[in-house]
N, C-alpha and C. Protein backbone atom coordinates (compact mmCIF):
# COMPACT_ATOMS: atom_id res chain seq x y z
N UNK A 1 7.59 -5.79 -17.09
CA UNK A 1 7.81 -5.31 -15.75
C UNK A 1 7.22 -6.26 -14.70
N UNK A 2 6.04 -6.63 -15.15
CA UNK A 2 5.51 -7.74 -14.07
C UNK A 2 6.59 -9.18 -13.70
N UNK A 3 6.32 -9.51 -12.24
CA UNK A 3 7.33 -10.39 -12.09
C UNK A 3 6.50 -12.32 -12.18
N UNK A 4 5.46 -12.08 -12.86
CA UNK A 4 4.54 -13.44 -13.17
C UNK A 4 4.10 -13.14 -14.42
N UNK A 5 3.95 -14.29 -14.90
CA UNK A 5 2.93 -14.31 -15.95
C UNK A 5 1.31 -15.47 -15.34
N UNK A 6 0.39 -15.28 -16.09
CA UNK A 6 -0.63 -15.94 -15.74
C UNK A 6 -1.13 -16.11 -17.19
N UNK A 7 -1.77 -17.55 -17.07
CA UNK A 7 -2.26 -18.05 -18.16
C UNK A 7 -3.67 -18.07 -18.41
N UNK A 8 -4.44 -17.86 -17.40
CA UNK A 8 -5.56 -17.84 -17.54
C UNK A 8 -6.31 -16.98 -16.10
N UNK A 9 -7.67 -16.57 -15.86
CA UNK A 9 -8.44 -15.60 -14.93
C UNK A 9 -7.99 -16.54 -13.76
N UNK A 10 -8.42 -17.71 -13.79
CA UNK A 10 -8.40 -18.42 -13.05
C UNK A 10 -6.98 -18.50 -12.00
N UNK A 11 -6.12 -17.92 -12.53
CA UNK A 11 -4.55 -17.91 -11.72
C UNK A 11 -4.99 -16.79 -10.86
N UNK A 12 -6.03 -15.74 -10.77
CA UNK A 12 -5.72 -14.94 -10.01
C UNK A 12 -6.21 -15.11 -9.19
N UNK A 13 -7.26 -16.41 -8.69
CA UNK A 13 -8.23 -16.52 -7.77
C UNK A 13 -6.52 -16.79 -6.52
N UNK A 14 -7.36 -16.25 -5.50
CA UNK A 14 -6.67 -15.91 -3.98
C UNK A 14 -7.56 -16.21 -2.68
N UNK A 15 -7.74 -16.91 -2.56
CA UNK A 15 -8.32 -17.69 -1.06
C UNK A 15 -8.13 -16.78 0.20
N UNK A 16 -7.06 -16.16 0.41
CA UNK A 16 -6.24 -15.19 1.38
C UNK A 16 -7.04 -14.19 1.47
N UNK A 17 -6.96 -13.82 2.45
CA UNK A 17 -7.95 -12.31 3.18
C UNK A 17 -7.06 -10.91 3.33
N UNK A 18 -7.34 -9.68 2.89
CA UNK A 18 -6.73 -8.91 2.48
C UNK A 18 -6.90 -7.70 3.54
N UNK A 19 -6.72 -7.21 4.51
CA UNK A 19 -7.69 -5.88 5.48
C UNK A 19 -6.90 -4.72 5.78
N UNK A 20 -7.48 -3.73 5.52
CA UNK A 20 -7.17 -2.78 5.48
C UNK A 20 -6.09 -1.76 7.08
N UNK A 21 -4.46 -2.08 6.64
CA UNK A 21 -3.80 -0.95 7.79
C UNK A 21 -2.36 -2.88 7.24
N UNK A 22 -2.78 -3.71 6.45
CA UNK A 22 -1.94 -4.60 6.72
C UNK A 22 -0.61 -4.28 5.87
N UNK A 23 0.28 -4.84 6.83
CA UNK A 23 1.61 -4.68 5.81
C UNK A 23 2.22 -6.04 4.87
N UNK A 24 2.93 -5.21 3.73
CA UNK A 24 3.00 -6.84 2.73
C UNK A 24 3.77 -6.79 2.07
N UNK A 25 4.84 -7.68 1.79
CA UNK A 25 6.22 -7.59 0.87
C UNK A 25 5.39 -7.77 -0.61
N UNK A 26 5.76 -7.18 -1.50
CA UNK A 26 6.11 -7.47 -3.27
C UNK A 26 7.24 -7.21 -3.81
N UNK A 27 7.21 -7.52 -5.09
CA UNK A 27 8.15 -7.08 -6.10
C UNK A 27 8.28 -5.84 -6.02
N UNK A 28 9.50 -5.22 -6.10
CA UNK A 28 9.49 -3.95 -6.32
C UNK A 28 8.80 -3.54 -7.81
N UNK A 29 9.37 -4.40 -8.50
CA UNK A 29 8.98 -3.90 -10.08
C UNK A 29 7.74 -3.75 -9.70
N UNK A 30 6.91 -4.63 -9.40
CA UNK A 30 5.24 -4.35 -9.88
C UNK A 30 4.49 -2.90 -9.39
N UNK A 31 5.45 -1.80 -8.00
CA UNK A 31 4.90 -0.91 -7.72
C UNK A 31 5.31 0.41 -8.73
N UNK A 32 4.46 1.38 -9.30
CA UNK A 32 4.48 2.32 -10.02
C UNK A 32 4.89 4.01 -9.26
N UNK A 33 6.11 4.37 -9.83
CA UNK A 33 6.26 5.79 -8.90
C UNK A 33 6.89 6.12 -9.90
N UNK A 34 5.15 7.15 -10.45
CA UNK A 34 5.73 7.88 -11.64
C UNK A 34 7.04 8.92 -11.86
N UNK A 35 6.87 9.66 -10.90
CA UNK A 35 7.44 10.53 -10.86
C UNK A 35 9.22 9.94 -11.23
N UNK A 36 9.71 8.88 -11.03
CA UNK A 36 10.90 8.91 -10.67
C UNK A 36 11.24 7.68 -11.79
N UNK A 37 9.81 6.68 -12.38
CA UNK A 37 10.07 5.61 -13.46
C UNK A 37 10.33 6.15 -14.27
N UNK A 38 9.48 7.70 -14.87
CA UNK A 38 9.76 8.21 -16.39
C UNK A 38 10.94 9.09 -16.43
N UNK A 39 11.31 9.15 -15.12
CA UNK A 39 13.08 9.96 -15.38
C UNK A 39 13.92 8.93 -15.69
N UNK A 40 13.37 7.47 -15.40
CA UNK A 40 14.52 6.50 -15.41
C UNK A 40 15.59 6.36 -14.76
N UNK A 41 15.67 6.84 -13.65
CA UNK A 41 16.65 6.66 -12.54
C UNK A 41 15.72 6.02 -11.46
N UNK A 42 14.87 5.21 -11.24
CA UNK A 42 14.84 4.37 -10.15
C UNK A 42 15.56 3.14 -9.79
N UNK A 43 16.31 3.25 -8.89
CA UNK A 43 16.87 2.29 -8.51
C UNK A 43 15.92 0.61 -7.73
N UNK A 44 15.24 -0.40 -8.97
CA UNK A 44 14.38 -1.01 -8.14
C UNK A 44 14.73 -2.47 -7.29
N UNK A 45 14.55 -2.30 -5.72
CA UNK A 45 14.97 -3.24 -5.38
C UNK A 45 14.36 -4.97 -5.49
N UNK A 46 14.77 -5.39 -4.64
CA UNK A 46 13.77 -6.86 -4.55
C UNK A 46 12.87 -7.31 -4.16
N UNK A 47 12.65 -6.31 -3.19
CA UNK A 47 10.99 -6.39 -2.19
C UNK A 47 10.87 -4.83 -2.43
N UNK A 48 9.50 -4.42 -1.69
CA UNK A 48 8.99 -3.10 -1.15
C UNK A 48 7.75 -3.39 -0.63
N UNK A 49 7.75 -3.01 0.10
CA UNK A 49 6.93 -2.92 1.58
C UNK A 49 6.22 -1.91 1.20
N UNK A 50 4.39 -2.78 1.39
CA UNK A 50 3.62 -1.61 1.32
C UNK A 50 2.07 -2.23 2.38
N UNK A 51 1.21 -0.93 2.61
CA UNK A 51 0.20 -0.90 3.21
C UNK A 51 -1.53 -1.41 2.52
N UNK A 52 -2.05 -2.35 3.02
CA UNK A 52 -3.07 -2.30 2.38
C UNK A 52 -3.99 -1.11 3.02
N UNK A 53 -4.91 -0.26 1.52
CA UNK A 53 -5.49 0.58 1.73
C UNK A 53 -6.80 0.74 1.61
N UNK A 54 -7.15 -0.11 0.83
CA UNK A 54 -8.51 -0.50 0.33
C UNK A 54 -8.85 -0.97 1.69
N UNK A 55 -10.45 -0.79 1.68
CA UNK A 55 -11.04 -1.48 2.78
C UNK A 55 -12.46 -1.70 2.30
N UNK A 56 -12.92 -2.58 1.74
CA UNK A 56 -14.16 -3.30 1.34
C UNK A 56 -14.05 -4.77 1.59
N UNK A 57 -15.20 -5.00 0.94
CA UNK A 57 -15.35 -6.95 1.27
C UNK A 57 -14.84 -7.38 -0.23
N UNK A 58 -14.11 -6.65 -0.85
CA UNK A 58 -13.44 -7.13 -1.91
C UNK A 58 -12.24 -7.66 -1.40
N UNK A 59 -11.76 -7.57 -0.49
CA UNK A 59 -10.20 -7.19 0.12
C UNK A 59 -10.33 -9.02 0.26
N UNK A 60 -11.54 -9.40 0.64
CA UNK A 60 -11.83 -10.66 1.43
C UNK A 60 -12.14 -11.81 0.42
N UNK A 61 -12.95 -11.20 -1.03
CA UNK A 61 -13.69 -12.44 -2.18
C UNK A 61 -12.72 -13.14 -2.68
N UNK A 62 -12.48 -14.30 -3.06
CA UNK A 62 -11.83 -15.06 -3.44
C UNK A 62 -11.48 -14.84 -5.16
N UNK A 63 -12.29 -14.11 -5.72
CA UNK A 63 -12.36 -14.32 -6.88
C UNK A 63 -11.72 -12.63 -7.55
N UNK A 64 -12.34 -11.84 -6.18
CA UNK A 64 -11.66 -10.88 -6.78
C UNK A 64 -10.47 -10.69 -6.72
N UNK A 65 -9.43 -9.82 -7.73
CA UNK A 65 -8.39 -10.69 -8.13
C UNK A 65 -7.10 -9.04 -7.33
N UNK A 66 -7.91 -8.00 -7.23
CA UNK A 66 -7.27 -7.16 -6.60
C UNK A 66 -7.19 -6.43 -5.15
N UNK A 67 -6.50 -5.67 -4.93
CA UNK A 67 -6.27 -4.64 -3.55
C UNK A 67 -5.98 -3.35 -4.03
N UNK A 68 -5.76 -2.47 -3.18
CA UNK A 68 -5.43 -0.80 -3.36
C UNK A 68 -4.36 -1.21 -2.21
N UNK A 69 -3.33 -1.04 -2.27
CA UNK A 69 -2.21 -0.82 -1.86
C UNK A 69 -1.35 0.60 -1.71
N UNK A 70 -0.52 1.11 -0.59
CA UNK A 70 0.19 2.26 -0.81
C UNK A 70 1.55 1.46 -0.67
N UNK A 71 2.97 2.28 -1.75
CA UNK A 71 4.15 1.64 -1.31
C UNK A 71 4.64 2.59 -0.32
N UNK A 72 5.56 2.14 0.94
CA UNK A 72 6.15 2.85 1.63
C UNK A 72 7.79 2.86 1.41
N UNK A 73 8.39 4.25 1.92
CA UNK A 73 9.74 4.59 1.64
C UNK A 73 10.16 4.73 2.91
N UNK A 74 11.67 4.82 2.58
CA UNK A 74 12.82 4.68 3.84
C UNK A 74 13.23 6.30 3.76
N UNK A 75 12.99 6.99 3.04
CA UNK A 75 13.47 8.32 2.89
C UNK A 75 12.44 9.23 3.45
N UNK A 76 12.58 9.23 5.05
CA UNK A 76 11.60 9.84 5.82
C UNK A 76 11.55 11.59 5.72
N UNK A 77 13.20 11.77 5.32
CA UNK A 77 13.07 13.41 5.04
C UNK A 77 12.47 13.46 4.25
N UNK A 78 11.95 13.13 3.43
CA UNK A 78 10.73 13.42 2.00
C UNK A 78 9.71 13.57 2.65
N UNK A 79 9.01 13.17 3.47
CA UNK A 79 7.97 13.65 3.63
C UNK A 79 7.40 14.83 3.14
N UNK A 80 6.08 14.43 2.74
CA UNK A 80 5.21 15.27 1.87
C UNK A 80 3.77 15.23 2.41
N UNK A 81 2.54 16.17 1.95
CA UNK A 81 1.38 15.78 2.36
C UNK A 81 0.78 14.84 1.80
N UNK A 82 -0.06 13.67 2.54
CA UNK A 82 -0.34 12.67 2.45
C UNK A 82 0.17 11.71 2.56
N UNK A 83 1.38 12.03 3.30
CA UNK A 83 2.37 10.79 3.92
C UNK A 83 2.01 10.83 5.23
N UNK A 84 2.43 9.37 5.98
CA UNK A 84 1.94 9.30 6.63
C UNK A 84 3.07 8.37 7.88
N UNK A 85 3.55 8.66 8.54
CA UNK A 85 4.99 8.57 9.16
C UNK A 85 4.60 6.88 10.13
N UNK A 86 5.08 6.04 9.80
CA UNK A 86 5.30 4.70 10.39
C UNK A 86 6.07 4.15 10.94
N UNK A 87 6.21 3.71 12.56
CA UNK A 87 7.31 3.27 13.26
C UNK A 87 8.11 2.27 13.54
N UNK A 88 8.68 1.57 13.68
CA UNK A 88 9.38 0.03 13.23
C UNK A 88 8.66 -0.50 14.84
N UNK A 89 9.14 0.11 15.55
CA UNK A 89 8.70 -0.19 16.73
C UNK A 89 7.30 -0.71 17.10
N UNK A 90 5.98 -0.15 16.12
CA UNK A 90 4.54 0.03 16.83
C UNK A 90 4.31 -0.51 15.22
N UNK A 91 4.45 -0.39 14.43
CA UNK A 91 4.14 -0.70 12.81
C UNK A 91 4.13 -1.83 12.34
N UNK A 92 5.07 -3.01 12.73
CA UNK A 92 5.28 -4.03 11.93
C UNK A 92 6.10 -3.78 10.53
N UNK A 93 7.02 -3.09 10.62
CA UNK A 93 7.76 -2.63 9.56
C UNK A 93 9.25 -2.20 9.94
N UNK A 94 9.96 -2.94 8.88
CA UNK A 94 11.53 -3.21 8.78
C UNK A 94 12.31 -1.82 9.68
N UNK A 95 11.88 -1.26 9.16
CA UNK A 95 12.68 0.29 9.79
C UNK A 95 11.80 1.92 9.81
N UNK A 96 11.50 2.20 10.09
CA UNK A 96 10.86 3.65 10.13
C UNK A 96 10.46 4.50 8.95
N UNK A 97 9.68 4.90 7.98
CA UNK A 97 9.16 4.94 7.01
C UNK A 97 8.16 5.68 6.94
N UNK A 98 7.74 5.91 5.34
CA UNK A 98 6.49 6.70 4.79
C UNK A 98 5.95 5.40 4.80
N UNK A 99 4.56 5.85 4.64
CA UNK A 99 3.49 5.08 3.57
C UNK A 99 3.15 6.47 2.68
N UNK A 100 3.16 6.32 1.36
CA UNK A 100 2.85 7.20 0.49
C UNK A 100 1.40 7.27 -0.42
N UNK A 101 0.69 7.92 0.74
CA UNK A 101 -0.62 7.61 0.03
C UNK A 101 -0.54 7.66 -1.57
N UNK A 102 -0.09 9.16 -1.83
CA UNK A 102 -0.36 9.37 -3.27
C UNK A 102 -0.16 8.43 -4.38
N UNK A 103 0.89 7.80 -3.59
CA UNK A 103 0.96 6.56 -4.96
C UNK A 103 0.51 5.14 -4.47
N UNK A 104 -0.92 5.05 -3.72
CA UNK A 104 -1.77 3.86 -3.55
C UNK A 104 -1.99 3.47 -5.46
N UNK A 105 -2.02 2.19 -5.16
CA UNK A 105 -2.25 1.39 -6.86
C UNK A 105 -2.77 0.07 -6.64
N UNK A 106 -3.67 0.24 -7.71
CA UNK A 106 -3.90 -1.47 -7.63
C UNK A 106 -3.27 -2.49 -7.98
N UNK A 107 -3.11 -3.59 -7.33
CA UNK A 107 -2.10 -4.84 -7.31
C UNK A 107 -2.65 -5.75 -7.37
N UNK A 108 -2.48 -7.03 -8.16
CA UNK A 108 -3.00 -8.09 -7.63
C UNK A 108 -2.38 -8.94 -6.77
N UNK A 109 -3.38 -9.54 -6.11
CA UNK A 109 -3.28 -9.93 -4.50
C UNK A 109 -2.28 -10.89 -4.52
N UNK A 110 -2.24 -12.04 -5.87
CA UNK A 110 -0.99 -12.90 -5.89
C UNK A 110 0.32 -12.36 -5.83
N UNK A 111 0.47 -11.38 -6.10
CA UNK A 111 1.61 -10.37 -5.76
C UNK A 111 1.83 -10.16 -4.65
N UNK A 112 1.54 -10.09 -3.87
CA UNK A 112 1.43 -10.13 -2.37
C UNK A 112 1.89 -11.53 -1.39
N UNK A 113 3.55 -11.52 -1.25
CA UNK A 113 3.95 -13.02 -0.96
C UNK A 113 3.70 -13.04 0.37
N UNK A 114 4.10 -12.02 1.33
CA UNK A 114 4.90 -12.26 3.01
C UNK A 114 4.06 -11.00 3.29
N UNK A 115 2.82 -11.58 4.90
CA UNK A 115 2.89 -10.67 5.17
C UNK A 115 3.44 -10.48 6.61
N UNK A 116 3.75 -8.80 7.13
CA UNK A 116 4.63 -8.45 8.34
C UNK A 116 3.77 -8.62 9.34
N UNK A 117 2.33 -8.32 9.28
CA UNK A 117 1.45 -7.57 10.25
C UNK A 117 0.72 -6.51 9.81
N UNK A 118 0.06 -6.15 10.76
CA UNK A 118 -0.55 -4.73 11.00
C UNK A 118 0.01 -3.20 11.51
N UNK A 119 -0.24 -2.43 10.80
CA UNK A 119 -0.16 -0.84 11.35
C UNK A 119 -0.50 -0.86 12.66
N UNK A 120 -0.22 -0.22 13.44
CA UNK A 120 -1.35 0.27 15.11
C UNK A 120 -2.19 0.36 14.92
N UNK A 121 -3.21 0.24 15.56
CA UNK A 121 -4.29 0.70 15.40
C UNK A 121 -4.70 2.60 15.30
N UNK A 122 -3.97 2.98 16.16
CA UNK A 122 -3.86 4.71 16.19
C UNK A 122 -3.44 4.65 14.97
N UNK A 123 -2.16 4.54 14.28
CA UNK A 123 -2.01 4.68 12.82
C UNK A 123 -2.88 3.98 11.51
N UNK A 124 -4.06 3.37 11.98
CA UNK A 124 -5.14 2.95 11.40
C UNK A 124 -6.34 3.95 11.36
N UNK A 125 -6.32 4.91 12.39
CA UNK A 125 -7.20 6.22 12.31
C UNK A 125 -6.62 6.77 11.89
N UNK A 126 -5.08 7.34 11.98
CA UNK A 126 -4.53 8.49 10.92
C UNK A 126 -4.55 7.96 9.08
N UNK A 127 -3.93 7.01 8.97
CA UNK A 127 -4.81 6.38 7.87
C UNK A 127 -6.10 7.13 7.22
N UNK A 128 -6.95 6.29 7.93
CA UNK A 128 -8.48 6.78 7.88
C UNK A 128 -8.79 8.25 7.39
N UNK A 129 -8.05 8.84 8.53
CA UNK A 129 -8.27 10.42 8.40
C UNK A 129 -7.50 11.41 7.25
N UNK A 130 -6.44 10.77 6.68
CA UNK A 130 -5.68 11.09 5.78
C UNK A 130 -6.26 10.49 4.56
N UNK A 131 -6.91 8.88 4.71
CA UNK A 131 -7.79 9.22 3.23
C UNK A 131 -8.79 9.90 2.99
N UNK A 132 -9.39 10.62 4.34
CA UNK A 132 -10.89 11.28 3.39
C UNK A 132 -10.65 12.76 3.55
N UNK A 133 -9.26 13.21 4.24
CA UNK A 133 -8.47 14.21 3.55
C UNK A 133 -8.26 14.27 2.02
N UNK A 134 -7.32 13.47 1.45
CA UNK A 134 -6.65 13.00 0.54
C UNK A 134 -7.54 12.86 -0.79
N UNK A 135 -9.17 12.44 -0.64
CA UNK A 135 -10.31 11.95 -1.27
C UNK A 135 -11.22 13.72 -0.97
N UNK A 136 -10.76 14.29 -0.46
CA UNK A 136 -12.13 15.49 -0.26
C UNK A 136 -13.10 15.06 0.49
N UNK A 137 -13.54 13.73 1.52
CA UNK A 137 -14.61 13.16 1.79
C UNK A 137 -15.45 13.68 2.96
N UNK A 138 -15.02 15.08 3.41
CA UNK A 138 -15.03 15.60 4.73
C UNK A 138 -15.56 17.07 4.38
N UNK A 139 -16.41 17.43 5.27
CA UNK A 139 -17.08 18.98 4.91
C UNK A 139 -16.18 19.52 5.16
N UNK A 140 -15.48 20.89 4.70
CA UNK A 140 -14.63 22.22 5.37
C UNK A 140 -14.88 22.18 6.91
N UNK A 141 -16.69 22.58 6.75
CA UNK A 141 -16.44 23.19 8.20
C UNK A 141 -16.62 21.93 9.70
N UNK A 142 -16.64 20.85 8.86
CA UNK A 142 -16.55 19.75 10.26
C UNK A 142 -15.11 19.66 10.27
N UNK A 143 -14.04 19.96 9.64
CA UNK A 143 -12.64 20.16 9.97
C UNK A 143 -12.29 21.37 10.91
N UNK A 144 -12.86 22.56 10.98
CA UNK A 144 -12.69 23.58 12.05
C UNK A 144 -13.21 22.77 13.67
């Protein structure tokens, strides 16, 4: 399924800086959506556009060889909880879209050819606020 092979650790070193709300073409193959691979009807294209989600100083080390990524979809009536609605206009992204938290995955960063840009910044706090939804990271009652 992967669209590289690597011969040694050393292929995965990545010089490139990785930050969290950025948008980034891959392989479609390399992103995982269970739900719809083990029916075997995914139709996979040639790119897919997704969000970096991770936000540490890993995003940045040269050596480390990954990211947390979410893929985003064009099928905006799906929306579900933990999606998170993105505008072509304000987004840096092809056409109007999910980002689908639930299926954030780790990627390696050489996978990561083209990037678009950045999210808004406002959609960098909904982000935010939707992962420590998403994670439990938030008391009940500081949500009232």
């Amino acid at each position: 399924m992967s669209s590289q092979t690597y011969q040694s650790k050393r292929d995965f070193f990545d010089d490139r800086s990785f930050s969290f709300g950025q948008v980034w073409l891959l392989n479609d193959s390399e992103i995982v959506i269970p739900q719809i691979d083990h029916l075997q009807t995914r139709k996979v294209h040639e790119e897919r556009w997704v969000v970096v989600t991770s936000n540490n100083p890993e995003n940045h080390h040269p050596l480390c060889p990954i990211v947390t990524v979410s893929p985003l979809s064009t099928r905006v009536d799906l929306k579900r909880n933990y999606d998170l609605n993105l505008d072509k206009a304000n987004d840096n992204v092809k056409e109007n879209c999910l980002l689908q938290l639930q299926l954030s995955q780790p990627i390696l960063k050489k996978e990561l050819y083209e990037l678009q840009g950045d999210i808004s910044d406002d959609k960098k706090v909904e982000l935010q606020v939707l992962l420590e939804s998403f994670f439990g990271l938030f008391d009940e009652e500081e949500s009232c």
